[in-house]
C-alpha atoms as a PDB file:
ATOM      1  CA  UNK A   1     107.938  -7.732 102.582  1.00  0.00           C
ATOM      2  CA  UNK A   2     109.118  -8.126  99.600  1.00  0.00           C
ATOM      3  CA  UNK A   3     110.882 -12.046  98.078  1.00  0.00           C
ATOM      4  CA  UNK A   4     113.671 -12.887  95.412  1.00  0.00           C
ATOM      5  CA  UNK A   5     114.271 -15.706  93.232  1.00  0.00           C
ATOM      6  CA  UNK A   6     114.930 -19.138  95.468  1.00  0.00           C
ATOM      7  CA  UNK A   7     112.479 -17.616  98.540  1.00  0.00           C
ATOM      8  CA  UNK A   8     108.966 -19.365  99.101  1.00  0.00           C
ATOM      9  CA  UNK A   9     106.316 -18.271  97.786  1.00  0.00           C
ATOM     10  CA  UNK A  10     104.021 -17.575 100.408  1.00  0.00           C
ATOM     11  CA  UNK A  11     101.165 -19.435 102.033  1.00  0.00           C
ATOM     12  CA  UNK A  12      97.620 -18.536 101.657  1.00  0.00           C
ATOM     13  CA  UNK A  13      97.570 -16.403  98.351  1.00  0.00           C
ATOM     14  CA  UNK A  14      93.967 -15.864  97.211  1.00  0.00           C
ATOM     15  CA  UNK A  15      92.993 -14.232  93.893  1.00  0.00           C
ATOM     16  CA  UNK A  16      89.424 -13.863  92.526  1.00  0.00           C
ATOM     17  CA  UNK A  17      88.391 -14.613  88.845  1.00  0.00           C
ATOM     18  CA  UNK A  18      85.612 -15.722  86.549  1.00  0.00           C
ATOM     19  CA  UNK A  19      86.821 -19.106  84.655  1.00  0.00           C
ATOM     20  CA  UNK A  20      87.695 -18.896  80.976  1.00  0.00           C
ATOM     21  CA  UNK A  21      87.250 -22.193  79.016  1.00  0.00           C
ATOM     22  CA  UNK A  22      89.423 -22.422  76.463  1.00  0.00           C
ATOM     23  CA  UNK A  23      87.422 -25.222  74.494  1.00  0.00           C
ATOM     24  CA  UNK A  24      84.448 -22.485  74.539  1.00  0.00           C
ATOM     25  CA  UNK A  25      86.387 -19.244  74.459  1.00  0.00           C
ATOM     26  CA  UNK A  26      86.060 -18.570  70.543  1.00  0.00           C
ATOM     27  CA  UNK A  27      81.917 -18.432  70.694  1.00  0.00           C
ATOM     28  CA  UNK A  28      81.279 -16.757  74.312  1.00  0.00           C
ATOM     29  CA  UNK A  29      80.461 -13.424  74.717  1.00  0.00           C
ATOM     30  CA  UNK A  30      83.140 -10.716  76.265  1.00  0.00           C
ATOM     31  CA  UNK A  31      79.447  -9.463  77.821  1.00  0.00           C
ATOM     32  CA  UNK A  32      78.625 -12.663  79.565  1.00  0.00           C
ATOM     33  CA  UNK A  33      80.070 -13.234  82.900  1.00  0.00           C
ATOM     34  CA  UNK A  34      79.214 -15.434  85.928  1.00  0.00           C
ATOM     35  CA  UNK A  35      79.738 -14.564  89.494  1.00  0.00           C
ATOM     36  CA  UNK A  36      83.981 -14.320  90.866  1.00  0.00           C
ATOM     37  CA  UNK A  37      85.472 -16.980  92.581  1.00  0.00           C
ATOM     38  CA  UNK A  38      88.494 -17.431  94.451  1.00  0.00           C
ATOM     39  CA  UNK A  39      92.042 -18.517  93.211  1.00  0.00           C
ATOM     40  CA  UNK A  40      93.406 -20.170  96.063  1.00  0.00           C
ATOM     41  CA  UNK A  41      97.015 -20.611  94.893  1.00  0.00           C
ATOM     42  CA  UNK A  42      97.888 -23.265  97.681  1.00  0.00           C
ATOM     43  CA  UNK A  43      95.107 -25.415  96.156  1.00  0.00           C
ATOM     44  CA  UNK A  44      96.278 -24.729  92.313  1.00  0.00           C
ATOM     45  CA  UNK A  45     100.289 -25.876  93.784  1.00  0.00           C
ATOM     46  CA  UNK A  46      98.782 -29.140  95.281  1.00  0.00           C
ATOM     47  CA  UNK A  47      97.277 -29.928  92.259  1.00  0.00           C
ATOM     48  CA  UNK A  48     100.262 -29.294  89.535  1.00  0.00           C
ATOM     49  CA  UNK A  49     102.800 -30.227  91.747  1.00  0.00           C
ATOM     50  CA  UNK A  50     103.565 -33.973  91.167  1.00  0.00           C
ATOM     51  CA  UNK A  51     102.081 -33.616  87.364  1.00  0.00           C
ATOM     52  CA  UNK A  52     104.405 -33.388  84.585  1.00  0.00           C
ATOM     53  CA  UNK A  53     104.256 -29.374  84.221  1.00  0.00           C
ATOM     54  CA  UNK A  54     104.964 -28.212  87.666  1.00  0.00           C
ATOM     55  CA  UNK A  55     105.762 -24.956  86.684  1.00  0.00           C
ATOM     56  CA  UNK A  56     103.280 -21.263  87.436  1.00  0.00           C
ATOM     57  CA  UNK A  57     103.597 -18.357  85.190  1.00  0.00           C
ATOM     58  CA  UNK A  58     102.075 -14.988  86.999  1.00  0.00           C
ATOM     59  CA  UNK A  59     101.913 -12.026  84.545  1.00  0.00           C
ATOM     60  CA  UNK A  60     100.909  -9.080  86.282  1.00  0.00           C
ATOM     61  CA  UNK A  61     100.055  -5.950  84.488  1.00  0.00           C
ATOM     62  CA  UNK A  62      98.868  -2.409  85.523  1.00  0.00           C
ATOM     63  CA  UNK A  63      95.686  -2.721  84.120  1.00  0.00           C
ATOM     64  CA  UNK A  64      93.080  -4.622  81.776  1.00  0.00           C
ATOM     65  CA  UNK A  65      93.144  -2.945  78.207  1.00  0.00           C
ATOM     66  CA  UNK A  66      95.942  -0.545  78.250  1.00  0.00           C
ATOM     67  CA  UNK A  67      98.148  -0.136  75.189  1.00  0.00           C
ATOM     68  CA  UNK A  68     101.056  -1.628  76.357  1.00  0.00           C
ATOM     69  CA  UNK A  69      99.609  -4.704  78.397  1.00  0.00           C
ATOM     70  CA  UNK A  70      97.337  -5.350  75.436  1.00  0.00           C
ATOM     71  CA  UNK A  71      99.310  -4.959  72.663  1.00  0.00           C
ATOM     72  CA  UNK A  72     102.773  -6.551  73.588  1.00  0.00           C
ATOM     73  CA  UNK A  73     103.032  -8.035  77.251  1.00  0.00           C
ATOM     74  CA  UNK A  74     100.149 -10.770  77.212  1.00  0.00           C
ATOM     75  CA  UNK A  75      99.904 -11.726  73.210  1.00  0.00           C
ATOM     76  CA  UNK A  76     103.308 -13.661  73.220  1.00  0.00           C
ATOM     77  CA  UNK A  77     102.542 -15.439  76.608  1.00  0.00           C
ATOM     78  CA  UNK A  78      98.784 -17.277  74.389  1.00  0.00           C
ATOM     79  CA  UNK A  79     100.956 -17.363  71.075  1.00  0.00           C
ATOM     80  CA  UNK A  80     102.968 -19.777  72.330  1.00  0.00           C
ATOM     81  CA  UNK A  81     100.419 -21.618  75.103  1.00  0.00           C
ATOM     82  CA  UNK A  82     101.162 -24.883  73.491  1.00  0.00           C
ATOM     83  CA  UNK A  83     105.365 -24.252  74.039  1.00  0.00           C
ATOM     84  CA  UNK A  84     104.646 -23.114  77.581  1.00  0.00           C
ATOM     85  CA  UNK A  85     103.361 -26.557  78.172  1.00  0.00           C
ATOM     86  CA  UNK A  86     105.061 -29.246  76.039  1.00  0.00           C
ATOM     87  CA  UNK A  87     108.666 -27.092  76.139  1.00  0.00           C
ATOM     88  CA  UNK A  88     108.331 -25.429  79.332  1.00  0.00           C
ATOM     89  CA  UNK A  89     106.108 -27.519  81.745  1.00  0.00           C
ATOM     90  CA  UNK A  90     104.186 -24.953  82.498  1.00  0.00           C
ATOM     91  CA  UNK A  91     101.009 -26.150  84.254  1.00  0.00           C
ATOM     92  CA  UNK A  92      98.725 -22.599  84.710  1.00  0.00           C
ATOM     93  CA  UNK A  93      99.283 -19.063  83.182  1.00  0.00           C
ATOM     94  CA  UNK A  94      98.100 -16.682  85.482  1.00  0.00           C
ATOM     95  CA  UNK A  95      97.612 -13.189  84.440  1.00  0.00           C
ATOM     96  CA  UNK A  96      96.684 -10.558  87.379  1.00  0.00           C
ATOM     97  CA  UNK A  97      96.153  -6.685  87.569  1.00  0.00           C
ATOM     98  CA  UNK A  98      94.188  -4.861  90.477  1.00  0.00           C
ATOM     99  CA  UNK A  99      91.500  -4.451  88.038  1.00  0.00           C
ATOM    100  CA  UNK A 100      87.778  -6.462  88.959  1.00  0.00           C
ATOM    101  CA  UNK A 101      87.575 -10.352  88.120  1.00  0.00           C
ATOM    102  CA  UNK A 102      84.555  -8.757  85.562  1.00  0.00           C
ATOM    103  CA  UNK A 103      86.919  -6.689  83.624  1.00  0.00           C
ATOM    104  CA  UNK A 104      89.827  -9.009  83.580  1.00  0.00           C
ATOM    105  CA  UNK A 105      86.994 -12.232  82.182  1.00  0.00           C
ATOM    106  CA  UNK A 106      86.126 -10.136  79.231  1.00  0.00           C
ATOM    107  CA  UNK A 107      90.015  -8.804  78.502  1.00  0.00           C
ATOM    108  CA  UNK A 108      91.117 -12.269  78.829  1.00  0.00           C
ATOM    109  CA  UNK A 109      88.566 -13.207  76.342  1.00  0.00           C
ATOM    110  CA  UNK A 110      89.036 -10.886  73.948  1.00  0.00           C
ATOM    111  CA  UNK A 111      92.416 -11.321  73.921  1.00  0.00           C
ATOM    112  CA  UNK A 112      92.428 -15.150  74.005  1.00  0.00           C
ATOM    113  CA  UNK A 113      89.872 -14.827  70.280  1.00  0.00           C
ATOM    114  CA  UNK A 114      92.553 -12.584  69.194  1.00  0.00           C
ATOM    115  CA  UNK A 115      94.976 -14.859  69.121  1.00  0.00           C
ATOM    116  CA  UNK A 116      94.364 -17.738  65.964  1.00  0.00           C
ATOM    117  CA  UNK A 117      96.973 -20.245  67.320  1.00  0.00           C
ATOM    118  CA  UNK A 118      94.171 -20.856  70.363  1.00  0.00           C
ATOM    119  CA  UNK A 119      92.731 -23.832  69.396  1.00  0.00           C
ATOM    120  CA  UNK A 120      89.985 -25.581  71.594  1.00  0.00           C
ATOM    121  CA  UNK A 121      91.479 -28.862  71.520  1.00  0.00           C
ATOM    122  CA  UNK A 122      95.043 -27.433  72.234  1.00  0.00           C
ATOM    123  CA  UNK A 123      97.512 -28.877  74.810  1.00  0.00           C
ATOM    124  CA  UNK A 124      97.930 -25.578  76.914  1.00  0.00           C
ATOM    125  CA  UNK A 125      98.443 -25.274  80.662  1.00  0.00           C
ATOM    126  CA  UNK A 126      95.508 -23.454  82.547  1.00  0.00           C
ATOM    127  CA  UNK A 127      95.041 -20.267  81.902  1.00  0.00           C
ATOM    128  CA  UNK A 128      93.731 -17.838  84.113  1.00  0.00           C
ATOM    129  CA  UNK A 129      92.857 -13.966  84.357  1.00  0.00           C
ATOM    130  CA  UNK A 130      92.846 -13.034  88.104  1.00  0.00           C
ATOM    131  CA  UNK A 131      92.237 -10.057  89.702  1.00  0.00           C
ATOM    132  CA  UNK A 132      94.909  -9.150  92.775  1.00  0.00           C
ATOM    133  CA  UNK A 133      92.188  -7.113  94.801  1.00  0.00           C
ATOM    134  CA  UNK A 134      93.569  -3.403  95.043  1.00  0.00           C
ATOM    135  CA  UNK A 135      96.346  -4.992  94.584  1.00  0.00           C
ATOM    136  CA  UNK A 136      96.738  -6.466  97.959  1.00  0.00           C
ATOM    137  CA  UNK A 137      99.389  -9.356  97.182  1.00  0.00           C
ATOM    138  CA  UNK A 138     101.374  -7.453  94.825  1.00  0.00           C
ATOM    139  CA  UNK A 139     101.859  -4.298  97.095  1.00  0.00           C
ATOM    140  CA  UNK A 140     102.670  -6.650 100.212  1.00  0.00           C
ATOM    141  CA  UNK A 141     105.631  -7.548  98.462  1.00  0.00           C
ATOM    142  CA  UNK A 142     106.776  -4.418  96.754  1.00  0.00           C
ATOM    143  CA  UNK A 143     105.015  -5.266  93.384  1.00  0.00           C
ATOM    144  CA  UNK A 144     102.762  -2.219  93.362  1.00  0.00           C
ATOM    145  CA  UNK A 145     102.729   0.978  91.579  1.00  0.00           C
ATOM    146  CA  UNK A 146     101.208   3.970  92.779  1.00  0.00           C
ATOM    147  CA  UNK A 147      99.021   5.249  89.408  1.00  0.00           C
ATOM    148  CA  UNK A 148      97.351   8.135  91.582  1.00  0.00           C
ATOM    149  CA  UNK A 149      99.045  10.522  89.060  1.00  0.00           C
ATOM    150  CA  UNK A 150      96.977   9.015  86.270  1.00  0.00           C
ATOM    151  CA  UNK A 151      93.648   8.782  88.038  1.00  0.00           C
ATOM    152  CA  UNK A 152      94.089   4.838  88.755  1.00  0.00           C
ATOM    153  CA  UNK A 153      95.268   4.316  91.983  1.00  0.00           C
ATOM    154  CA  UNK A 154      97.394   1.780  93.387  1.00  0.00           C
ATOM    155  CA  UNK A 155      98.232  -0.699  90.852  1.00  0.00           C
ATOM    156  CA  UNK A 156      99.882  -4.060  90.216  1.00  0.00           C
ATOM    157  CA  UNK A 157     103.374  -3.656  88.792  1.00  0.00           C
ATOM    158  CA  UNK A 158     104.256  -5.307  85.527  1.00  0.00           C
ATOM    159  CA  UNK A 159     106.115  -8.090  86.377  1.00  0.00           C
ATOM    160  CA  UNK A 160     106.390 -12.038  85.996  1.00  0.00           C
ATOM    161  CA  UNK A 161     107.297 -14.566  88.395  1.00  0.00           C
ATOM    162  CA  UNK A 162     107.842 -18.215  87.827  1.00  0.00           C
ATOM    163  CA  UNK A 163     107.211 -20.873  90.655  1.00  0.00           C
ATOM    164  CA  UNK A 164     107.664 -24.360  90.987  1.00  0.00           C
ATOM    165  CA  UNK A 165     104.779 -25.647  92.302  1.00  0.00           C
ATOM    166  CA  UNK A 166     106.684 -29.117  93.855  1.00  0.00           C
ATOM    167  CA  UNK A 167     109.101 -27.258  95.589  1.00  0.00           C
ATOM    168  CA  UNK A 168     106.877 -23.879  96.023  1.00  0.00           C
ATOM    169  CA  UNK A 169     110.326 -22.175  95.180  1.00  0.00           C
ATOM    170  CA  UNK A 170     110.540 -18.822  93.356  1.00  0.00           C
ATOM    171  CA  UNK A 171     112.423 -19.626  90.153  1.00  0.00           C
ATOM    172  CA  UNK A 172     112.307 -16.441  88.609  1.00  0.00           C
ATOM    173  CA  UNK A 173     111.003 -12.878  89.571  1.00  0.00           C
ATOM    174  CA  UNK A 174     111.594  -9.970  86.795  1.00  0.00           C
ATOM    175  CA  UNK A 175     109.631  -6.430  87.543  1.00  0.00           C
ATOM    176  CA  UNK A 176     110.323  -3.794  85.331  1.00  0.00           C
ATOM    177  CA  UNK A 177     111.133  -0.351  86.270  1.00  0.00           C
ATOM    178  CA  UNK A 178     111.097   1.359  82.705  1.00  0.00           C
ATOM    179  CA  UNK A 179     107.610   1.076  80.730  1.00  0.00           C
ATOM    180  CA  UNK A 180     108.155  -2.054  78.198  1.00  0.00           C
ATOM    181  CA  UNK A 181     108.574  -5.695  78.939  1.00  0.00           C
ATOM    182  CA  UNK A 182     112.212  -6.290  79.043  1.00  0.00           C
ATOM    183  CA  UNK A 183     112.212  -8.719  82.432  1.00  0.00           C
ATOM    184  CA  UNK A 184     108.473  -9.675  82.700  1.00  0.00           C
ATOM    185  CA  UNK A 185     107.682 -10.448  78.876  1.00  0.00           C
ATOM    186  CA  UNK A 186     107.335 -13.888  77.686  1.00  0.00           C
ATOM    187  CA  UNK A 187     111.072 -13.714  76.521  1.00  0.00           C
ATOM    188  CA  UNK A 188     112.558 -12.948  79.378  1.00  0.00           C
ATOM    189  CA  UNK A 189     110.560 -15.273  81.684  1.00  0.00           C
ATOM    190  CA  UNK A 190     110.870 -18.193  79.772  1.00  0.00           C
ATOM    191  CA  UNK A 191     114.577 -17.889  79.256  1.00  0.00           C
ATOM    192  CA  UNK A 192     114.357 -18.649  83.073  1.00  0.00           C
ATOM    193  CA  UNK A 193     112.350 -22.055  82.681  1.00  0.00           C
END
């Protein structure tokens, strides 16, 4: 079943992922991991929704470490966490692919020591790397790509949704259907906040 922008978003949404802290990020090892936990989005909602940055950013991507995902989809979104917060009132970044909690820890990291504006006493809404388990959520709602072809299997779409976690409303849903990031880049979504 897939939603649009104004539906809820539904109840009961579990992710997995191994916490990144951002105040630690720049001296951890890619190589060190601790065990997956779950993301229970309900719970994350409850907690930003009477704060002053109600708003949820999910990037999804096909996968961890591919060219395009790596290079130009998720570098904007932690060059501008500070923005996303104080402009935007965004309360948690959450980045997801079909890819292992594992995998998606050390990308995240990497990518987050990549980027010099990080600072570890920044203002920046949470940020999270979550794995969608094969992909489950995404391809219950037509957000799924079939990367068989390619050896990968079924795959999160690239896309990016924006909720409000008061009102649990979809504010903005953008999935592309050419390779680039035209409706779920950082552009694009945040034009919508």
């Amino acid at each position: 079943m897939s939603f649009q922008e104004g539906d809820q978003f539904p109840k009961d949404v579990t992710f997995t992922h191994v916490p990144i802290d951002l105040a630690t990020v720049q001296t951890a090892s890619a190589l060190a991991c601790e065990i997956p936990t779950p993301l229970k989005l309900d719970k994350l909602f409850d907690q930003l929704a009477d704060t002053s940055s109600p708003n949820v950013v999910i990037v999804s991507v096909p996968g961890a470490f591919t060219p395009t995902c790596t290079e130009n989809h998720i570098p904007p979104y932690l060059t501008h966490l500070a923005a996303l917060k104080n402009d935007k009132k965004v309360g948690a970044l959450i980045i997801i692919s079909a890819n292992d909690a594992f995998v998606l820890n050390a990308w995240g990291k990497l990518l987050i020591k990549n980027e010099a504006s990080v600072s570890a006493s920044g203002d920046y809404p949470r940020v999270i790397f979550a794995s969608d388990p094969a992909a489950k959520f995404s391809a219950a709602h037509d957000l799924s790509v079939d990367a068989s072809a390619n050896g990968m299997g079924i795959r999160t779409a690239r896309y990016g949704l924006v909720v409000d976690a008061k009102s649990r409303k979809i504010k903005y849903l953008g999935k592309e259907v050419e390779r680039g990031v035209k409706h779920s880049g950082y552009e694009a979504v945040t034009s919508k906040l």
